[in-house]
Protein backbone atom coordinates (compact mmCIF):
# COMPACT_ATOMS: atom_id res chain seq x y z
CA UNK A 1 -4.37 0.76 26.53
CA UNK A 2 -6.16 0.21 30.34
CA UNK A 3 -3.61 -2.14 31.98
CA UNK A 4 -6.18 -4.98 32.16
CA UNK A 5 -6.84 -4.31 28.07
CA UNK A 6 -3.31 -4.73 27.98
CA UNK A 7 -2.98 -7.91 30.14
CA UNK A 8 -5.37 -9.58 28.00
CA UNK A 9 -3.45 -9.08 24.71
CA UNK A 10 -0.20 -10.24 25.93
CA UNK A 11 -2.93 -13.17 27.17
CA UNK A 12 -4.11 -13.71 23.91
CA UNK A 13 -0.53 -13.20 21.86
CA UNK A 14 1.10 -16.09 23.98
CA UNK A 15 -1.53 -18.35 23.11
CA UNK A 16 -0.87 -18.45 20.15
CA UNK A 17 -3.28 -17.13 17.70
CA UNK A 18 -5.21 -14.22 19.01
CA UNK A 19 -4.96 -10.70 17.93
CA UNK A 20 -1.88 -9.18 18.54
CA UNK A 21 -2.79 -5.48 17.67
CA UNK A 22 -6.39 -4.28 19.12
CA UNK A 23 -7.80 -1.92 17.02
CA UNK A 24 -8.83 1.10 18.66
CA UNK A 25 -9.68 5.07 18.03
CA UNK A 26 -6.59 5.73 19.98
CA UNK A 27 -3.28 6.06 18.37
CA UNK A 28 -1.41 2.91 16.98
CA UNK A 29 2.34 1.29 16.66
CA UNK A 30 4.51 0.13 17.29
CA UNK A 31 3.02 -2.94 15.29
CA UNK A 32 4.43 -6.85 15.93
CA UNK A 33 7.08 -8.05 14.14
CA UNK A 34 6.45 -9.74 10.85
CA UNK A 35 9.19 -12.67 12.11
CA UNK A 36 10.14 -14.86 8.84
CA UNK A 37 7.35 -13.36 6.25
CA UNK A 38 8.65 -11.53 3.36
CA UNK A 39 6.48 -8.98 1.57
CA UNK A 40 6.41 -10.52 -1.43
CA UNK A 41 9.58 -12.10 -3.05
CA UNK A 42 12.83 -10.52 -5.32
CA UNK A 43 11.63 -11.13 -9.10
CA UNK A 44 12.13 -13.82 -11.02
CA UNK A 45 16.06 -14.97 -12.02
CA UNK A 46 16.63 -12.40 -15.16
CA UNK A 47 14.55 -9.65 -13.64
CA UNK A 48 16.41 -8.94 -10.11
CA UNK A 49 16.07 -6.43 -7.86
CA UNK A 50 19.31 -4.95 -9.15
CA UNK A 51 18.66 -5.32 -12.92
CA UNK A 52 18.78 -1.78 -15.03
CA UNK A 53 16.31 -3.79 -17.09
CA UNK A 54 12.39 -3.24 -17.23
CA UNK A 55 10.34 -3.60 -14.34
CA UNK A 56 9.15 -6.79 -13.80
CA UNK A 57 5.33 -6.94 -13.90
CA UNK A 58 4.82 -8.36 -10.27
CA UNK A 59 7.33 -6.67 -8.38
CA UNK A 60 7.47 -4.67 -5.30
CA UNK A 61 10.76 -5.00 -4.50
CA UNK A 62 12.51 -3.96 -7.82
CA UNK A 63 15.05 -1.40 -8.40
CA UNK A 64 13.97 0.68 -10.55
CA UNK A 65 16.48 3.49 -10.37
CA UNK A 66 18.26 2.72 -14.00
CA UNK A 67 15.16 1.84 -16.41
CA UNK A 68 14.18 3.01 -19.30
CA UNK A 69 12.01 6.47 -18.92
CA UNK A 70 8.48 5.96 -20.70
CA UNK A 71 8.81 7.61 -23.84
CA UNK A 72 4.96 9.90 -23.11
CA UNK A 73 6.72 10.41 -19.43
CA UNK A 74 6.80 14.28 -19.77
CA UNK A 75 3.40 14.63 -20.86
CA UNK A 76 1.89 11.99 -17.86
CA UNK A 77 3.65 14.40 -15.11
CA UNK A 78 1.96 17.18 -17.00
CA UNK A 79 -1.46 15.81 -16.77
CA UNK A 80 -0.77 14.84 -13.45
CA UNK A 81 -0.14 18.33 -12.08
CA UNK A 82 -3.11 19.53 -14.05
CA UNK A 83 -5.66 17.93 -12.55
CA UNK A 84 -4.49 18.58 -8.78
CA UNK A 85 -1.44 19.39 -6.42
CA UNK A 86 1.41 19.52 -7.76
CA UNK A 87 3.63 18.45 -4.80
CA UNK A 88 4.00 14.79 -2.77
CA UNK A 89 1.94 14.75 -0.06
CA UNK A 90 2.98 12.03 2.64
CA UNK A 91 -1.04 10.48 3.38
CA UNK A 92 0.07 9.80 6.96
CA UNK A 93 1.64 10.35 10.35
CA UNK A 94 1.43 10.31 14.25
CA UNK A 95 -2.52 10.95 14.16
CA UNK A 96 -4.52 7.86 14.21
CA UNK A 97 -6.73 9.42 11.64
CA UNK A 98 -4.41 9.21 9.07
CA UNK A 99 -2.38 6.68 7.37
CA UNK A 100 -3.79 2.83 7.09
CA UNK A 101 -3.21 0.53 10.86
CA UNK A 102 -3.06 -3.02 10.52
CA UNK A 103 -3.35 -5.95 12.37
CA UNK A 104 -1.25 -8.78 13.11
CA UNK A 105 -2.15 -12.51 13.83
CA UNK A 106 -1.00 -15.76 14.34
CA UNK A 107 -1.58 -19.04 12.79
CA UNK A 108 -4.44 -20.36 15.28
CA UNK A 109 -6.07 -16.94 14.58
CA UNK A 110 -9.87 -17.68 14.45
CA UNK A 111 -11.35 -17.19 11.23
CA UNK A 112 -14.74 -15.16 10.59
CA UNK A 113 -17.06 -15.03 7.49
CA UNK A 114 -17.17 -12.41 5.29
CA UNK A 115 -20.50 -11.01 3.40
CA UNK A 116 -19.88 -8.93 0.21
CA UNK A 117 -21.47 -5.91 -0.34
CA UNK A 118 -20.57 -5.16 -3.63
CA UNK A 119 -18.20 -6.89 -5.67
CA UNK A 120 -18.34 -10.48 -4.64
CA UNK A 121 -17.68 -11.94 -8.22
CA UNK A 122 -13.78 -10.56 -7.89
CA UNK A 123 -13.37 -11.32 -4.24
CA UNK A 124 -11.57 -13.90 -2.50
CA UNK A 125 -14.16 -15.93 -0.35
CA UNK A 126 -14.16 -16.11 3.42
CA UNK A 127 -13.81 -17.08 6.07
CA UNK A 128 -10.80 -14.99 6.91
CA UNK A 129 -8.40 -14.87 9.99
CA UNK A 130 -9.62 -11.15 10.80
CA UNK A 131 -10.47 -10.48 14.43
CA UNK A 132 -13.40 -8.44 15.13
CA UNK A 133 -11.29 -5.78 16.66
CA UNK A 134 -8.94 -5.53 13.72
CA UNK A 135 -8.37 -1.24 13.23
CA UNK A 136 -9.98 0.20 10.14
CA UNK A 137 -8.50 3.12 8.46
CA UNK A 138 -9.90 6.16 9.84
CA UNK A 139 -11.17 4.52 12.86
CA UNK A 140 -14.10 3.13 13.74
CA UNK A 141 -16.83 5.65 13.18
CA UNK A 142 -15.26 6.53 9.44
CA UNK A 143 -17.02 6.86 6.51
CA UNK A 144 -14.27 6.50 4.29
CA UNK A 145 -12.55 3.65 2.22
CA UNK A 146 -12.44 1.83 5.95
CA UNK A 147 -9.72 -0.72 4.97
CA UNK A 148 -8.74 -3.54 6.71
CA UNK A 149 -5.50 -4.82 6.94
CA UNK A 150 -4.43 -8.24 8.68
CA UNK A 151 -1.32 -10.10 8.04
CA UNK A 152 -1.23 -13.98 9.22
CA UNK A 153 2.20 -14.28 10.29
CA UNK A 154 1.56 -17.80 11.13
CA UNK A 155 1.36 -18.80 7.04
CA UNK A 156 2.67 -15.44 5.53
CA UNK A 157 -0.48 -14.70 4.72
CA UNK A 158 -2.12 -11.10 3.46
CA UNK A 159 -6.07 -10.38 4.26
CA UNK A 160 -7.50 -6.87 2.56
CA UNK A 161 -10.83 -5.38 3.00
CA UNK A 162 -12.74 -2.43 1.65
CA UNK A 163 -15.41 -0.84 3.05
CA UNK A 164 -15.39 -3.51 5.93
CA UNK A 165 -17.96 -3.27 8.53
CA UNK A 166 -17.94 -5.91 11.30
CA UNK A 167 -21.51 -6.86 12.75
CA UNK A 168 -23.58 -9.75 14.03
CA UNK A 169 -20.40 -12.14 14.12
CA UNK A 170 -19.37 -11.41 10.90
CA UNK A 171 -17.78 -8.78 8.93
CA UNK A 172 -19.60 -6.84 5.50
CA UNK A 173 -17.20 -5.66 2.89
CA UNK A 174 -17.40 -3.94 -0.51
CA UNK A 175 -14.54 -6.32 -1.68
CA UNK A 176 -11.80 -8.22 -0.27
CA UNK A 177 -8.16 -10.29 -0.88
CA UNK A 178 -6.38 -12.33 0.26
CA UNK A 179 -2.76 -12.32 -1.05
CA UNK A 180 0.68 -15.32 -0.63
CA UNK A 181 3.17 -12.75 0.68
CA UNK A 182 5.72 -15.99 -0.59
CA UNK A 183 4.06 -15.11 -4.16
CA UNK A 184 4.71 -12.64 -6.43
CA UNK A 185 1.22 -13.97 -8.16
CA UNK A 186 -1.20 -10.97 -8.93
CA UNK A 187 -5.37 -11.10 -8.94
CA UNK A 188 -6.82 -12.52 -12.37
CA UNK A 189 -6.77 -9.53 -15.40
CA UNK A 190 -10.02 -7.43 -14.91
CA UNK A 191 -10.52 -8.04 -11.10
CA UNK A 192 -10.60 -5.64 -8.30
CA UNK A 193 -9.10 -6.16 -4.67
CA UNK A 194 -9.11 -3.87 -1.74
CA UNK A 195 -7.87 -1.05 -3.98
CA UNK A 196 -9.16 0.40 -7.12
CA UNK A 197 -5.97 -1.41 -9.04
CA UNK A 198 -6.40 -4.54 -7.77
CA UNK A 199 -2.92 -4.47 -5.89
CA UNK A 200 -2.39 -5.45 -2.31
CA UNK A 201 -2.07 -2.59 -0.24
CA UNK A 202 0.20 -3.26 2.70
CA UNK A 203 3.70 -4.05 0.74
CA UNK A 204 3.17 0.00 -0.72
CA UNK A 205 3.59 1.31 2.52
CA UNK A 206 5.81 3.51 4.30
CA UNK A 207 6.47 1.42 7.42
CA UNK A 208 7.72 3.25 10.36
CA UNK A 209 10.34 0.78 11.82
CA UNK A 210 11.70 0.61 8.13
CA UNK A 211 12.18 3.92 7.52
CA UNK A 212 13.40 4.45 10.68
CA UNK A 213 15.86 1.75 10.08
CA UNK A 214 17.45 4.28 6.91
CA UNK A 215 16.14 1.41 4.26
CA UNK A 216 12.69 1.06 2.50
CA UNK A 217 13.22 -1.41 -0.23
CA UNK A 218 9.62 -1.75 -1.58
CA UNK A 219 7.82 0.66 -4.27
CA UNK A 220 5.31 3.03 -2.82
CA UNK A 221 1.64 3.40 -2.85
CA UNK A 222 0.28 6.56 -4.76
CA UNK A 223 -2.82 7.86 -5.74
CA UNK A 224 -3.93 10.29 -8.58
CA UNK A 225 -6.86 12.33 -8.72
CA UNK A 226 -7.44 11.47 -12.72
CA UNK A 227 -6.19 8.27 -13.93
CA UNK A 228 -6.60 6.72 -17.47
CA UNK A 229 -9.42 3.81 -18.17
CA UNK A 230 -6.31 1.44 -18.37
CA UNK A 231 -4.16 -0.44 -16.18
CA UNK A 232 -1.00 -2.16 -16.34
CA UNK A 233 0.74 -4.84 -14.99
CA UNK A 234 1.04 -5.12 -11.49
CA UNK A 235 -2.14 -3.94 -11.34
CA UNK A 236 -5.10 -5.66 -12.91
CA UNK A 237 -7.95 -3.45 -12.90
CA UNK A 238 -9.03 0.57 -13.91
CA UNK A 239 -11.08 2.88 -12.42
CA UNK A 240 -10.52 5.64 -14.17
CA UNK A 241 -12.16 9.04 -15.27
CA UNK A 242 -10.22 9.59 -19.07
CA UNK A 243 -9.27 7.65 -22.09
CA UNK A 244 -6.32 10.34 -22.38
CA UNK A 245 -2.97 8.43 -22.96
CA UNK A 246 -0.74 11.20 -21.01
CA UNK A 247 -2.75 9.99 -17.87
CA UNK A 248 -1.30 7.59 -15.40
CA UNK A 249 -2.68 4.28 -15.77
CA UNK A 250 -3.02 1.60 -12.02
CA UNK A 251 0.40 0.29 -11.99
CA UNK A 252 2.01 2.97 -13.64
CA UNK A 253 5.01 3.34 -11.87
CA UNK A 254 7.24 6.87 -11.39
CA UNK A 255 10.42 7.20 -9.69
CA UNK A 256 12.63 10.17 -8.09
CA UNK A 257 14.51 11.83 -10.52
CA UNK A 258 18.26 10.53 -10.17
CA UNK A 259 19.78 14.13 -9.66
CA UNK A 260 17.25 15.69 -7.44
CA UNK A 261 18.77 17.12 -4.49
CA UNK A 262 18.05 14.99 -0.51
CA UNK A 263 20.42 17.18 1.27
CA UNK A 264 17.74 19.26 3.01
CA UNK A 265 16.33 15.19 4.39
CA UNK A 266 17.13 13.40 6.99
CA UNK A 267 15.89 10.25 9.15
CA UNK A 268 12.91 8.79 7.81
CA UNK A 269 11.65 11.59 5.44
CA UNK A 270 15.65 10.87 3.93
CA UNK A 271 15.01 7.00 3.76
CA UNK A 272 11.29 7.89 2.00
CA UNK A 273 13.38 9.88 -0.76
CA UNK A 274 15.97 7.51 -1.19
CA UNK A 275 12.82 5.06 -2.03
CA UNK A 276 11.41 6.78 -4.57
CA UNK A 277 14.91 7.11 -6.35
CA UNK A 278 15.32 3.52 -5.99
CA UNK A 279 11.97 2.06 -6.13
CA UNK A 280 9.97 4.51 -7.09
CA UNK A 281 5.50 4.48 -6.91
CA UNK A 282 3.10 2.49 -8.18
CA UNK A 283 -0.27 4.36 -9.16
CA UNK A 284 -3.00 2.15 -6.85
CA UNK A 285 -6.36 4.35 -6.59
CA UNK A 286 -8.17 7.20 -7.65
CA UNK A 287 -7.69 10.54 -4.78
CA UNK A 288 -5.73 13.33 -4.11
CA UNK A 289 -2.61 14.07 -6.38
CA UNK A 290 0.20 12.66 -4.89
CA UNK A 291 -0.43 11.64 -2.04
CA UNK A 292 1.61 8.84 -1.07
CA UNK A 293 0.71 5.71 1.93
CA UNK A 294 1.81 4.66 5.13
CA UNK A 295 1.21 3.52 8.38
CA UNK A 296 -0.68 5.30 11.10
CA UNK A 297 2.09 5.20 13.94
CA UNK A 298 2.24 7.06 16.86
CA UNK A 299 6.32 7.05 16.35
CA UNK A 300 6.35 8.75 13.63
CA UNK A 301 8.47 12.21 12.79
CA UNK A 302 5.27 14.45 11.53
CA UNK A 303 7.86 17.38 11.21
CA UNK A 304 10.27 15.06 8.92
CA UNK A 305 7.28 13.71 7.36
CA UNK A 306 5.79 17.44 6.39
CA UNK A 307 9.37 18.22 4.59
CA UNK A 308 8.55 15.76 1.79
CA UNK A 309 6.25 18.50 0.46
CA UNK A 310 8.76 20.18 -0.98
CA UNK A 311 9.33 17.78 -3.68
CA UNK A 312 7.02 19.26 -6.72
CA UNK A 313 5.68 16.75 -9.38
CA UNK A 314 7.90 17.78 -11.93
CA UNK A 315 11.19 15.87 -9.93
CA UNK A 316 9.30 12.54 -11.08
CA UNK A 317 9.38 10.68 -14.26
CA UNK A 318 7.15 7.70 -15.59
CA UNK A 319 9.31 4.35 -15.69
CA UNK A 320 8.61 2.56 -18.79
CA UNK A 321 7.11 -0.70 -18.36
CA UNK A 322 7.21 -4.78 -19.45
CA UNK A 323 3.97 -4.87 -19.70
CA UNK A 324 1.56 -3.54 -21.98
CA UNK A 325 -1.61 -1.55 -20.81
CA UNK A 326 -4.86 -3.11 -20.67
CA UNK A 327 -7.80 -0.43 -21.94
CA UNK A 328 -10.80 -0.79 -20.24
């Protein structure tokens, strides 16, 4: 960032509201501190972060590392690793091009409208607190999923686009949410969000300051190239390619098998592993098999990162979950 570029940000932060990450083509992070908002609450009393007993159906932040396996688990993995790779794949790194930037605001954050492009009916309405320089995923020229990210740290507040353009004062998006990060309260059953499950996507990530801290407590964001015309809770809606019952359903969550091996991890690619033990993935779009989320940061390890491809499919197993599936 030019030193003026750079003057005017810290400008803007200390007043109060502005932007407080410019979004830009060059490499991001580190990112502003969340301060007091927590990414979603622990479950509910009788379904705690420590309970061996089924998954709660809104949780991020459950561990997961003693339930019940899902009785079809075999066969999902199977499917899984016959319809693409067959090893994790960590979906970001150092490289601004990959892995998902966001932004992050304060409460007198202007607001800007927001025109949907596609699916309206299951959107949140605007105006949201989204500056016109927020960083899209892939940068500015992508033709990808270009999702938005902005967290109002002012009310603990999550804003998600899809396909977000910003022009003429305003920003165009396929679809968009906006998401109580004091709530554990998911979108209504059959709607869409920013993602193909209708989850949020920032609590899935792989944060660099957390792994670098040795401690991700959250589930993980995953995607599957083939997943079933179903979804379960968390999730609330399908976009799938099958009605086969050994494929992974949104919000199907896996986990780490307990006795797989870390020693050859360290640092963050360690602190990834020990996640997936503990808290395991949540299935949240259709793409590449096994590739996992997190954020694009300059910081980051890509060396560490790289060594998480040795883990094949077949060290995962499907949790069993609370909540039944929803068929499409």
């Amino acid at each position: 960032m030019k030193p003026v570029a750079l003057l005017a940000s810290l400008a803007a932060a200390l007043s109060g509201g502005a932007l407080l990450l410019a979004g830009t083509s060059a490499a991001v992070g580190p990112y502003p501190a969340l301060r007091d908002c927590q990414v979603f609450p622990d479950p509910p009393a009788g379904l705690s972060p420590r309970s061996p007993s089924l998954p709660s159906e809104a949780a991020w932040n459950q561990d997961i590392s003693k339930a019940p396996v899902a009785a079809n688990s075999a066969a999902t993995i199977a499917y899984i690793n016959g319809q693409g790779g067959d090893r994790l794949h960590p979906d970001f790194g150092s490289p601004r091009e990959y892995g998902f930037p966001y932004a992050v605001v304060g409460a007198g954050q202007r607001k800007l409208a927001v025109n949907y492009t596609a699916y309206g009916s299951e959107s949140d309405r605007g105006p949201f607190p989204i500056p016109k320089g927020a960083p899209i995923e892939g940068g500015n020229g992508s033709d990808g999923d270009r999702h938005v990210l902005v967290v109002d740290r002012g009310n603990c507040v999550l804003y998600e686009l899809y396909r977000a353009f910003f022009e003429g004062g305003h920003w165009n998006a396929d679809s968009g949410a906006k998401w109580d990060l004091r709530s554990s309260a998911g979108r209504p059953d059959s709607w869409t969000s920013a993602d193909a499950a209708g989850l949020p996507i920032f609590p899935g990530l792989v944060r660099y300051d957390e792994a670098a801290s040795g401690r991700i407590e959250h589930a993980i964001r995953v995607t599957f190239e083939s997943t079933r015309n179903a979804w379960v809770h968390p999730a609330s809606h399908c976009a799938g390619d099958t009605a086969s019952p050994d494929a992974p359903a949104m919000g199907t969550r896996l986990r780490l098998k307990a006795g797989y091996g870390l020693g050859g991890f360290s640092g963050a690619g360690r602190a990834v592993a020990e996640a997936l033990k503990r808290y395991g993935m949540i299935v949240a779009d259709n793409g590449s098999n096994w590739y996992f989320s997190g954020s694009s940061d300059r910081r980051w390890n890509d060396e560490g990162l790289n060594r998480l491809k040795r883990i094949p499919g077949s060290a995962f197993q499907v949790v069993k979950s609370a909540a039944p599936p929803h068929v499409c």
